[in-house]
N, C-alpha and C. Protein backbone atom coordinates (compact mmCIF):
# COMPACT_ATOMS: atom_id res chain seq x y z
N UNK A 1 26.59 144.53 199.19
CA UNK A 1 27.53 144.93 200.21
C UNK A 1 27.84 143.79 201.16
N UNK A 2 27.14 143.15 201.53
CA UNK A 2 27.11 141.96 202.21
C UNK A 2 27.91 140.95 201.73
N UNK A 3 27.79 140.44 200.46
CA UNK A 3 28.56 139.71 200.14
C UNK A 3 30.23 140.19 199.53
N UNK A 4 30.16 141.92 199.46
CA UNK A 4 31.63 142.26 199.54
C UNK A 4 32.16 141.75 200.72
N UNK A 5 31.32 142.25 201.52
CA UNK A 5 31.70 142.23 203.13
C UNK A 5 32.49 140.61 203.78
N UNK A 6 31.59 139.84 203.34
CA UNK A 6 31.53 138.40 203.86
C UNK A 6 33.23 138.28 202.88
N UNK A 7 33.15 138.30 201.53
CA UNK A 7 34.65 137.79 201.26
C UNK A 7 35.23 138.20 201.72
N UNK A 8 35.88 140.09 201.87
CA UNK A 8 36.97 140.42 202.55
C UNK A 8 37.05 139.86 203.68
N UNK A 9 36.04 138.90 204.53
CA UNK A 9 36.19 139.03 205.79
C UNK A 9 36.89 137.35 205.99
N UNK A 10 36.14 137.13 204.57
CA UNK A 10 36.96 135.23 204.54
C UNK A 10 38.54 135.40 204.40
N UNK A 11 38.89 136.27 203.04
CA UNK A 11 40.16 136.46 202.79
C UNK A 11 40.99 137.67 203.71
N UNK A 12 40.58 137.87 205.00
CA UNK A 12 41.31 138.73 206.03
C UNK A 12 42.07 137.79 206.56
N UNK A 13 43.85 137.76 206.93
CA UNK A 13 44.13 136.96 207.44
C UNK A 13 43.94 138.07 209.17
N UNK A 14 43.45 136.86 210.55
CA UNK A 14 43.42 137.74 211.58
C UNK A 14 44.00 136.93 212.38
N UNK A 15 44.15 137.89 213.53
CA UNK A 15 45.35 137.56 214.38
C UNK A 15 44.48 137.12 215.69
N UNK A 16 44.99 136.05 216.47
CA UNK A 16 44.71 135.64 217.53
C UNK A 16 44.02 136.85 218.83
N UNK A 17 42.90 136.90 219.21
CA UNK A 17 42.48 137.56 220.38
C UNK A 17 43.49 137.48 221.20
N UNK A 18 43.80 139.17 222.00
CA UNK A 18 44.54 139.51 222.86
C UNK A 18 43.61 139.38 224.42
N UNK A 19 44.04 138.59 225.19
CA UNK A 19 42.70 138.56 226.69
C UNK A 19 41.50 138.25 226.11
N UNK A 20 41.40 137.85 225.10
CA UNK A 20 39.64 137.28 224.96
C UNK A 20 38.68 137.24 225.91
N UNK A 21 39.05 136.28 226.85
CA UNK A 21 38.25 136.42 227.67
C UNK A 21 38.08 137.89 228.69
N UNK A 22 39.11 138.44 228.72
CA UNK A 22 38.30 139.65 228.94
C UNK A 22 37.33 140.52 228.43
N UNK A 23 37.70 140.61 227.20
CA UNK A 23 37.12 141.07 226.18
C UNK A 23 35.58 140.35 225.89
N UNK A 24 35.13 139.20 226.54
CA UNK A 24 33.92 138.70 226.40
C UNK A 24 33.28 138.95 228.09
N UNK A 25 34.03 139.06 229.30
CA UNK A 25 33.87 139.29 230.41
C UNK A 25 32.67 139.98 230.33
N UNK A 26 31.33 139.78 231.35
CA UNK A 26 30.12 140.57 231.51
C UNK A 26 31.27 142.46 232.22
N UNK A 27 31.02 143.25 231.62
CA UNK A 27 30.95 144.35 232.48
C UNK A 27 30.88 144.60 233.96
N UNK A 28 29.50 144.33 233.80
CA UNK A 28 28.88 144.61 235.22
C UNK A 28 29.50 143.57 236.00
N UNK A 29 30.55 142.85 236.39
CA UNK A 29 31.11 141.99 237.10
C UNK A 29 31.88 142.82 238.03
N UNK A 30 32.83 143.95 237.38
CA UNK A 30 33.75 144.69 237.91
C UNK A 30 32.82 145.82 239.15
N UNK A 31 31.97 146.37 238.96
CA UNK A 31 31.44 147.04 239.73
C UNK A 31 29.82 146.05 240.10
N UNK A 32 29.44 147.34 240.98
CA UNK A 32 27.77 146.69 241.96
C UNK A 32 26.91 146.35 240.99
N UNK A 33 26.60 146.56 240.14
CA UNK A 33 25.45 146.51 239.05
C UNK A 33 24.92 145.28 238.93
N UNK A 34 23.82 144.83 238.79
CA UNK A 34 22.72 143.55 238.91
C UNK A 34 23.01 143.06 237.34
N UNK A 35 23.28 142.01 237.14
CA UNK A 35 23.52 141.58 235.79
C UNK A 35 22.06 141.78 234.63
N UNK A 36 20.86 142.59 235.51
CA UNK A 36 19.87 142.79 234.41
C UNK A 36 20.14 143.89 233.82
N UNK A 37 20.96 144.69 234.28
CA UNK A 37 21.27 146.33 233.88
C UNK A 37 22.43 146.30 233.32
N UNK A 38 22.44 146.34 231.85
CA UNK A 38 22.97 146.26 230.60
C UNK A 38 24.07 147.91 230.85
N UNK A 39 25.26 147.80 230.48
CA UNK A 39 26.09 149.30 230.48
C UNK A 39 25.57 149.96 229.41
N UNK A 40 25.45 151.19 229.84
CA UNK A 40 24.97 152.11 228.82
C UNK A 40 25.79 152.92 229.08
N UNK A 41 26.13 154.20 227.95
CA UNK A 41 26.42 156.01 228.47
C UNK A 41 25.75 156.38 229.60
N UNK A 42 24.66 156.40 229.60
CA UNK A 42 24.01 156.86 231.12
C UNK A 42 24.23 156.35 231.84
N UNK A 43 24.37 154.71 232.33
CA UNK A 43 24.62 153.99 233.68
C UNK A 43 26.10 154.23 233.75
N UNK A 44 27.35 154.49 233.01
CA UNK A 44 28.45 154.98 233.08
C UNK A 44 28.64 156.13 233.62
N UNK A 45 27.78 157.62 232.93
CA UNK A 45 28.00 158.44 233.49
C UNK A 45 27.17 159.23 234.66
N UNK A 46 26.47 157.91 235.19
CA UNK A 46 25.80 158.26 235.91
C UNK A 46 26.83 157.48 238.02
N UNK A 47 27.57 156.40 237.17
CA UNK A 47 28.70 156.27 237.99
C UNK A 47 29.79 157.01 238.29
N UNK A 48 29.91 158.08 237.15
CA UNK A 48 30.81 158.93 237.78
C UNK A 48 30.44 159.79 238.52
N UNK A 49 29.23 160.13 238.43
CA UNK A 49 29.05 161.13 239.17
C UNK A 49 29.14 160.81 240.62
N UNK A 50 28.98 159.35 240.80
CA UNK A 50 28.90 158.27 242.61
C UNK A 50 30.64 159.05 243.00
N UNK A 51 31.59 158.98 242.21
CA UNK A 51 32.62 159.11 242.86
C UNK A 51 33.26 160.50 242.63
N UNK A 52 34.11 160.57 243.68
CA UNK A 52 34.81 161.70 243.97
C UNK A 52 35.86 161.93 242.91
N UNK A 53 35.96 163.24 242.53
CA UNK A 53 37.42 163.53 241.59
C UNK A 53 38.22 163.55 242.35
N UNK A 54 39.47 162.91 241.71
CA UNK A 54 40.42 162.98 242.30
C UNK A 54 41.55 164.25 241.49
N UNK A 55 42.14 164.85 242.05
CA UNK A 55 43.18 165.67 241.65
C UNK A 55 44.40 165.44 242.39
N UNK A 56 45.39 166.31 241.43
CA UNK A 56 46.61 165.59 241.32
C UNK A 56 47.40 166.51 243.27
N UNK A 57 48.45 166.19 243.19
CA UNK A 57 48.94 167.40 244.36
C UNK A 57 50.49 167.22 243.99
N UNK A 58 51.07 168.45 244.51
CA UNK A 58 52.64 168.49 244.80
C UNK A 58 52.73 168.22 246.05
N UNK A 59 53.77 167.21 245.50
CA UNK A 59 54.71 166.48 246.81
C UNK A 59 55.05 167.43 247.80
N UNK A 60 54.61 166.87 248.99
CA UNK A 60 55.60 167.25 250.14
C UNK A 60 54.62 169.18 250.39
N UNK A 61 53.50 169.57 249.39
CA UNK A 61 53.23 171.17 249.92
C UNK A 61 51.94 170.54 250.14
N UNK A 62 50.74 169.91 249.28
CA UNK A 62 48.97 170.01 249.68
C UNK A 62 48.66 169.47 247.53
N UNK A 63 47.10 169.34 248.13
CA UNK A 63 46.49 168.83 246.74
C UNK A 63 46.45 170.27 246.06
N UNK A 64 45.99 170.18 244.69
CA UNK A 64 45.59 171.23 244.08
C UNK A 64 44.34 171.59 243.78
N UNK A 65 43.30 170.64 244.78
CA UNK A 65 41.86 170.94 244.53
C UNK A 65 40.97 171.97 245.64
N UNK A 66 41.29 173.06 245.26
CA UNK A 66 40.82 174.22 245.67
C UNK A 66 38.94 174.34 245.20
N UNK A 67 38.37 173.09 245.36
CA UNK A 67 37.15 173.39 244.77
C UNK A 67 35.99 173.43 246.48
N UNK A 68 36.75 173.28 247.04
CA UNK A 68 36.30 173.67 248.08
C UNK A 68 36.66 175.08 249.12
N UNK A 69 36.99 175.28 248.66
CA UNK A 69 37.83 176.86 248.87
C UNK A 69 36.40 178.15 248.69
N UNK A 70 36.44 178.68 249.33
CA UNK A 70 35.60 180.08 249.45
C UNK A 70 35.89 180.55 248.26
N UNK A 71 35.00 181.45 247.41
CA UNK A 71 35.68 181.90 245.81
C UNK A 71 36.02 183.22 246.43
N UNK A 72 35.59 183.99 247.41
CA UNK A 72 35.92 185.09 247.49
C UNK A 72 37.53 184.87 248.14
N UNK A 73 38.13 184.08 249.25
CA UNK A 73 39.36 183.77 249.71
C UNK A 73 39.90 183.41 248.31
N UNK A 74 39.83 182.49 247.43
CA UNK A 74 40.81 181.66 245.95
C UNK A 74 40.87 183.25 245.74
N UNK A 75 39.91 184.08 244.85
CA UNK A 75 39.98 185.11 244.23
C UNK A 75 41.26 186.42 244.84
N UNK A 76 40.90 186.43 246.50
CA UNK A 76 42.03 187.06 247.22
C UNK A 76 43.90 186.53 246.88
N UNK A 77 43.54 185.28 247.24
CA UNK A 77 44.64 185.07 247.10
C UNK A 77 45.58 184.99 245.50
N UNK A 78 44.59 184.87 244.41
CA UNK A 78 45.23 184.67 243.43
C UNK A 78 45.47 186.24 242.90
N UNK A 79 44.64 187.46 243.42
CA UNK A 79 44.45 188.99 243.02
C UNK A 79 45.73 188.84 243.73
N UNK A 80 46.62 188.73 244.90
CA UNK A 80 48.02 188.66 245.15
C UNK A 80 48.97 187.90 244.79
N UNK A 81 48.62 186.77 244.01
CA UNK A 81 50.00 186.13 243.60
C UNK A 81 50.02 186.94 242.19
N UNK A 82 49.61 187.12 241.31
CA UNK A 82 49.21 188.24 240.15
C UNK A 82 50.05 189.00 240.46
N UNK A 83 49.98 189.83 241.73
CA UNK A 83 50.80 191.22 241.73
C UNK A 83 52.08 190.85 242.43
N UNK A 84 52.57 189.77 243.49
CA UNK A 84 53.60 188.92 243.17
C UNK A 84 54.29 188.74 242.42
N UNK A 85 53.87 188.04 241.26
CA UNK A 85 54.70 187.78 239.88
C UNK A 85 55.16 189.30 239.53
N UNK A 86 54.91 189.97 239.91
CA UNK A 86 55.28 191.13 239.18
C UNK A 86 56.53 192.07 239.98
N UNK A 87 56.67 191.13 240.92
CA UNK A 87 57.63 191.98 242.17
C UNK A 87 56.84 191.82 243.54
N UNK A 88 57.96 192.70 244.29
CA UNK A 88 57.19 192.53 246.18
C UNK A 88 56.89 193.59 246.40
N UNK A 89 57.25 195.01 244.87
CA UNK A 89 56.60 196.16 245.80
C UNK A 89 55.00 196.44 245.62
N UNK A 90 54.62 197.27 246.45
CA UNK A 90 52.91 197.46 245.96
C UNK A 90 51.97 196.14 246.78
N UNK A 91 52.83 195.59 247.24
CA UNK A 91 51.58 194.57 248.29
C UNK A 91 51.51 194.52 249.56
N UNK A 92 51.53 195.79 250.09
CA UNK A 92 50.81 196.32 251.51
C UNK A 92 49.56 196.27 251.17
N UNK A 93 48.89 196.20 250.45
CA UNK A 93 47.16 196.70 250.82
C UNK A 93 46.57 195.18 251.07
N UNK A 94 47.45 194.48 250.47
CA UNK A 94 46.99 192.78 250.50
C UNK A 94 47.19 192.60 252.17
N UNK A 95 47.77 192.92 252.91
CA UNK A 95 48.42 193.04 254.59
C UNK A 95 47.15 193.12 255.43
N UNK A 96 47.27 192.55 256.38
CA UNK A 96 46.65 193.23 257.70
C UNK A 96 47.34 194.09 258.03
N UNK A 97 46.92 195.40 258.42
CA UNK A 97 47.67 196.68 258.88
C UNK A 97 48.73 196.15 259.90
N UNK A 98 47.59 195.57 260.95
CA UNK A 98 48.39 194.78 262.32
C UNK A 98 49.56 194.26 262.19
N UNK A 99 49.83 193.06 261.08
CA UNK A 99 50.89 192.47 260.80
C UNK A 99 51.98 192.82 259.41
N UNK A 100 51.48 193.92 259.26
CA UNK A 100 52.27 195.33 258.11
C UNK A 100 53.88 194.72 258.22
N UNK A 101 54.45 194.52 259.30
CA UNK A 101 55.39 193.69 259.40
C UNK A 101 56.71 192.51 258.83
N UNK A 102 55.19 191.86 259.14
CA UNK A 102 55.51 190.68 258.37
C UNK A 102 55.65 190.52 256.85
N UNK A 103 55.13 192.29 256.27
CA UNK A 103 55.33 192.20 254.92
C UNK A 103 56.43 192.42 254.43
N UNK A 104 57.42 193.49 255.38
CA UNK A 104 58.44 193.51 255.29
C UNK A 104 59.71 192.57 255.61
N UNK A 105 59.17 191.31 256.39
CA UNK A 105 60.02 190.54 256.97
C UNK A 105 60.25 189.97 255.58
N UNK A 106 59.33 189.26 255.09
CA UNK A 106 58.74 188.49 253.69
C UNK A 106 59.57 189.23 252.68
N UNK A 107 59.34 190.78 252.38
CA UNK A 107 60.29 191.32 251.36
C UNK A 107 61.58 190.65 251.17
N UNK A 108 62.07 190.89 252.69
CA UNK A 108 63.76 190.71 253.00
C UNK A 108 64.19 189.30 252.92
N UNK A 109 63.10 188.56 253.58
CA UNK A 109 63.33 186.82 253.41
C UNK A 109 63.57 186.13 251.93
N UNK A 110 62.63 186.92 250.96
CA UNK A 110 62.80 186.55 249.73
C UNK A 110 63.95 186.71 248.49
N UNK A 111 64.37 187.97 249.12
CA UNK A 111 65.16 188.94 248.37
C UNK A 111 66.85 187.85 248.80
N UNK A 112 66.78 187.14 250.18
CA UNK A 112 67.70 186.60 250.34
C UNK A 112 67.76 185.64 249.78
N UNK A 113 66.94 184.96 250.01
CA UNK A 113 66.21 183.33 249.05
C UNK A 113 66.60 183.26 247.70
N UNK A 114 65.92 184.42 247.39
CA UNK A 114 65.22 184.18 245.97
C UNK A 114 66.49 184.87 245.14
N UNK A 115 67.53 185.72 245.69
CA UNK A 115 68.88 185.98 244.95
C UNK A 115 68.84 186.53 243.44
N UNK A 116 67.34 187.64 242.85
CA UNK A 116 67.10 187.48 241.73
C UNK A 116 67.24 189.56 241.26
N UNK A 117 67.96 189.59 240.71
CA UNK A 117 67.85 191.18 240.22
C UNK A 117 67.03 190.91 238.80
N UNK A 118 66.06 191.98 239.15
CA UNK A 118 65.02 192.16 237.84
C UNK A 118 65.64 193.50 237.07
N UNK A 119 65.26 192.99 235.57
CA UNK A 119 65.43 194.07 234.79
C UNK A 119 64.55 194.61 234.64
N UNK A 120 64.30 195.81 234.23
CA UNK A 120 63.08 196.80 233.85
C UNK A 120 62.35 196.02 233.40
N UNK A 121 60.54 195.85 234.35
CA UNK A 121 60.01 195.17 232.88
C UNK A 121 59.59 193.64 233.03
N UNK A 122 61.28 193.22 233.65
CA UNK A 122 60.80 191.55 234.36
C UNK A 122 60.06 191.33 235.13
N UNK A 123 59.36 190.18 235.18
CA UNK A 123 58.37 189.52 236.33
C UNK A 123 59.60 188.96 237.14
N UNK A 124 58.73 188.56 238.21
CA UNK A 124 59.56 187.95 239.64
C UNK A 124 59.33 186.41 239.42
N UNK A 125 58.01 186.16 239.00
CA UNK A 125 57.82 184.84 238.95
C UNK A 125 57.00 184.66 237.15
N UNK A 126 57.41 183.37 236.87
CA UNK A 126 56.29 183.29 235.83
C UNK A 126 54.88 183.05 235.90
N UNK A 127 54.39 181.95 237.03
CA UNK A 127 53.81 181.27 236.86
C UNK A 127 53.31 180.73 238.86
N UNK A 128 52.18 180.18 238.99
CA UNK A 128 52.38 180.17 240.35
C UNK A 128 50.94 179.12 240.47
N UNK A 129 51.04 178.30 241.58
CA UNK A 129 49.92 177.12 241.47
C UNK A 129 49.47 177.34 242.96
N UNK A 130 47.68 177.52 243.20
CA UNK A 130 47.46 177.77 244.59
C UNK A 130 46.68 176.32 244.66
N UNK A 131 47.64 175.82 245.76
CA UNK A 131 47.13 174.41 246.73
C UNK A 131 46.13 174.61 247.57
N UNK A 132 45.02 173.59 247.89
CA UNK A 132 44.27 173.49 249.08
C UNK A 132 44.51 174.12 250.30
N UNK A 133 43.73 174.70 250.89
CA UNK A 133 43.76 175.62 251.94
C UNK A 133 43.13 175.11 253.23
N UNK A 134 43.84 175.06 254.21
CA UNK A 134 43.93 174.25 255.25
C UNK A 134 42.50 175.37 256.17
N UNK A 135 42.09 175.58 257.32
CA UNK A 135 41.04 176.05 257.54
C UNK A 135 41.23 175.71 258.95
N UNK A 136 41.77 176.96 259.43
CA UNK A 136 41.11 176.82 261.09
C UNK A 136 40.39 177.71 261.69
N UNK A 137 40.00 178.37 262.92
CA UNK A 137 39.28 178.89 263.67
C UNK A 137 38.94 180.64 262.76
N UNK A 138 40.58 180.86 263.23
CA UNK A 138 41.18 182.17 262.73
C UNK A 138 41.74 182.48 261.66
N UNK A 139 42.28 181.48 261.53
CA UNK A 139 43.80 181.86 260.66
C UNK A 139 43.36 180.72 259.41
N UNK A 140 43.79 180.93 258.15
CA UNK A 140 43.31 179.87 256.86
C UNK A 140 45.28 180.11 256.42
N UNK A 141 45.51 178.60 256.33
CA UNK A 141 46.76 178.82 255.28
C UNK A 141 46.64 178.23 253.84
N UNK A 142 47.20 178.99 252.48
CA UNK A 142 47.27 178.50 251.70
C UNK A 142 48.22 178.21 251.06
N UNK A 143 48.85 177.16 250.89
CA UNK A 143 50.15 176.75 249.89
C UNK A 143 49.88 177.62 248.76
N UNK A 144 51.22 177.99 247.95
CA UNK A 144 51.43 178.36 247.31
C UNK A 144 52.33 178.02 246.31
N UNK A 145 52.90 177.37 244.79
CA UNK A 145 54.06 177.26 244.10
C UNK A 145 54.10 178.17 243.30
N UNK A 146 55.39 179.32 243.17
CA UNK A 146 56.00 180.01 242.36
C UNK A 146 57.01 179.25 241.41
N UNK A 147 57.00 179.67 240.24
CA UNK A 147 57.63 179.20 239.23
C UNK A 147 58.68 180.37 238.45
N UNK A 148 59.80 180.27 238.54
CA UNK A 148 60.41 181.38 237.52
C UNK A 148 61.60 180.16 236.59
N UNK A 149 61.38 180.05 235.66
CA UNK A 149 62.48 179.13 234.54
C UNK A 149 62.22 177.85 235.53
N UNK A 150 63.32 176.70 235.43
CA UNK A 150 63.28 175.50 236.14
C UNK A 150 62.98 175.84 237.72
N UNK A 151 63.11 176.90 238.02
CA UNK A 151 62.98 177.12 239.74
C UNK A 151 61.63 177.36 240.39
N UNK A 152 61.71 177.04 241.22
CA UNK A 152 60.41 177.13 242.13
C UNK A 152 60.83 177.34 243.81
N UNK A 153 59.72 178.25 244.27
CA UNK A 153 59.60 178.51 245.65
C UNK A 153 58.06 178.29 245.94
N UNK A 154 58.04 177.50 247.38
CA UNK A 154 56.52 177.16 247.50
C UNK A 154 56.72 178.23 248.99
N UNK A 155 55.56 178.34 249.41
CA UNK A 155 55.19 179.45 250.52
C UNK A 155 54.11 179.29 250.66
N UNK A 156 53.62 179.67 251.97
CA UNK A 156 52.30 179.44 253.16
C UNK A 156 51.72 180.59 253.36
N UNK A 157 50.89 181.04 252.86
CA UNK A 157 50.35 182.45 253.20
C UNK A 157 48.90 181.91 254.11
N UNK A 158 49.41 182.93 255.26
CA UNK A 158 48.21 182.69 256.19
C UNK A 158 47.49 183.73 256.23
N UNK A 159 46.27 183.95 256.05
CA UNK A 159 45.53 185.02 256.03
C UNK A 159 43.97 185.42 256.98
N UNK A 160 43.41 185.74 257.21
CA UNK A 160 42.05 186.08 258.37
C UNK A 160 41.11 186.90 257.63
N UNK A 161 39.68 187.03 257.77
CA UNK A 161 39.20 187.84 257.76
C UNK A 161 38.66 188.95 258.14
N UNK A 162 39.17 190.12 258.15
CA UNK A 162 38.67 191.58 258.48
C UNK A 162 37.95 191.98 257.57
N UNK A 163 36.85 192.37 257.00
CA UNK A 163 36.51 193.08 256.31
C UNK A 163 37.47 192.94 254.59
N UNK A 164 37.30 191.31 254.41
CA UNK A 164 37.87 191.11 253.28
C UNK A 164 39.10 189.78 253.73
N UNK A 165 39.45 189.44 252.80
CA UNK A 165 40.79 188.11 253.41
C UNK A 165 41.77 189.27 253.14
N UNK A 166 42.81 189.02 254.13
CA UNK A 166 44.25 189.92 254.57
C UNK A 166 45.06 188.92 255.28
N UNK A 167 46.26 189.32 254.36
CA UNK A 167 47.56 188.63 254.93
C UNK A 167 47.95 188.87 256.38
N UNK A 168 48.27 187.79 257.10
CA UNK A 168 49.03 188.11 258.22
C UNK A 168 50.36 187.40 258.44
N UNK A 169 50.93 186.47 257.19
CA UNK A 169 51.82 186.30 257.27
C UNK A 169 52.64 185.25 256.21
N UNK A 170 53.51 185.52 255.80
CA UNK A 170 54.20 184.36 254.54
C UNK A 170 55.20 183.77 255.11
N UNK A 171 55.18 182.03 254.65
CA UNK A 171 56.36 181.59 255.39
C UNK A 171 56.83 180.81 254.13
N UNK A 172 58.30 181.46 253.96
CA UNK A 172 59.19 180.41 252.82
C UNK A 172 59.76 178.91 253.31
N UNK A 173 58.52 177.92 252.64
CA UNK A 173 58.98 176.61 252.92
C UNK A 173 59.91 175.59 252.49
N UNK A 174 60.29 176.20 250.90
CA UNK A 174 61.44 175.60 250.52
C UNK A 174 61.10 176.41 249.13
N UNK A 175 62.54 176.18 248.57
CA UNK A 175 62.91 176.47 247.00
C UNK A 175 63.71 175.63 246.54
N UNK A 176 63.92 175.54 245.06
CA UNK A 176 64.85 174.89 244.09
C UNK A 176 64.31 174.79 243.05
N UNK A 177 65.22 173.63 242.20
CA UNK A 177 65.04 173.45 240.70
C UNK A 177 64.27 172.36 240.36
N UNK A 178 63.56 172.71 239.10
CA UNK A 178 61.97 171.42 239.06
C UNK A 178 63.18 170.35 238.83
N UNK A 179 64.65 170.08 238.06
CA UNK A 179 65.33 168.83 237.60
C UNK A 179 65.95 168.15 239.17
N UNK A 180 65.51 168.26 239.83
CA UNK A 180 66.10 167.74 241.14
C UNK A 180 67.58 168.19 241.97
N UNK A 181 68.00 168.87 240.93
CA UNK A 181 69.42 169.37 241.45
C UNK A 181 69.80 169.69 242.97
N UNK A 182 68.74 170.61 243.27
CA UNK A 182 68.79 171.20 244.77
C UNK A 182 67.33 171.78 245.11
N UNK A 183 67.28 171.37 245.94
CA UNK A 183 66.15 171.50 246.85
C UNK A 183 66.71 172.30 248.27
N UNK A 184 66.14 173.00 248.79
CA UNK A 184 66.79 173.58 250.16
C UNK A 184 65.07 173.73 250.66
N UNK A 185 65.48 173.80 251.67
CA UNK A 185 64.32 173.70 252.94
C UNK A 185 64.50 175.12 254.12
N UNK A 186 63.36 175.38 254.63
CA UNK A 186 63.94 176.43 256.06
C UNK A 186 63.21 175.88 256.98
């Protein structure tokens, strides 16, 4: 085998090294590592674990790394975008009684916005992405992107805890089309 090996390797015609010298470069140059500590799988994946993931975000609303997020708040909020996609009726119980209101303001705000008659059957949205959740005293807001065909509406649902996370209020921050066509703002 060896001496198969050795001819094909005489009669290979090969092509000039691309960056050679990178390609011969010690490793451990690029990062902290002591040139006695050889790269391994483990000293690799033991560097990833040193750094932070990064995740991606939509422009102009928040990141999409909800890994810091309360699971019981993510779980709230996604048990309402679920019944969302499906229409605006039936989501009073998601409400603070107090601000019962604002659920109706939200109905009417959308219905203007969003310009969409459903057929028997249709969803409102397809699809919907929950952004990082901002965190203050009282009040937690969470971005939101709705998706129906090329269109999208992003929205701010601010919510509190009573005896469970409850809405106290949705604010439509902009809509349009994912191809850039139109974008509108409020």
């Amino acid at each position: 085998m060896r001496n198969e090996l050795s001819a094909k390797s005489q009669n290979t015609v090969w092509t000039k090294d691309i960056e050679g010298e990178r390609l011969n470069a010690k490793l451990n140059q690029f990062i902290n590592i002591a040139d006695k500590n050889l790269m391994s799988p483990q000293l690799v994946q033991s560097i990833k674990g040193v750094t932070a993931p990064v995740y991606p975000q939509i422009k102009e609303l928040a990141s999409l790394d909800t890994s810091s997020m309360n699971s019981i708040l993510l779980n709230s909020v996604k048990e309402f975008c679920d019944a969302l996609k499906d229409g605006t009726e039936g989501l009073s119980p998601y409400f603070d009684s107090e601000y019962f209101f604002n659920y109706v303001f939200f109905k009417n705000d959308l219905k203007e916005v969003w310009q969409t008659e459903l057929k028997s059957g249709e969803k409102l949205f397809d699809r919907f992405v929950i952004c990082s959740a901002f965190e203050g005293d009282e009040l937690i807001q969470v971005p939101v992107r709705f998706y129906k065909g090329k269109e999208y509406i992003d929205l701010s649902i601010f919510l509190s805890y009573h005896v469970g996370y409850k809405i106290n209020q949705i604010e439509i921050i902009r809509w349009g089309k994912l191809n850039g066509e139109t974008e509108k703002q409020q």
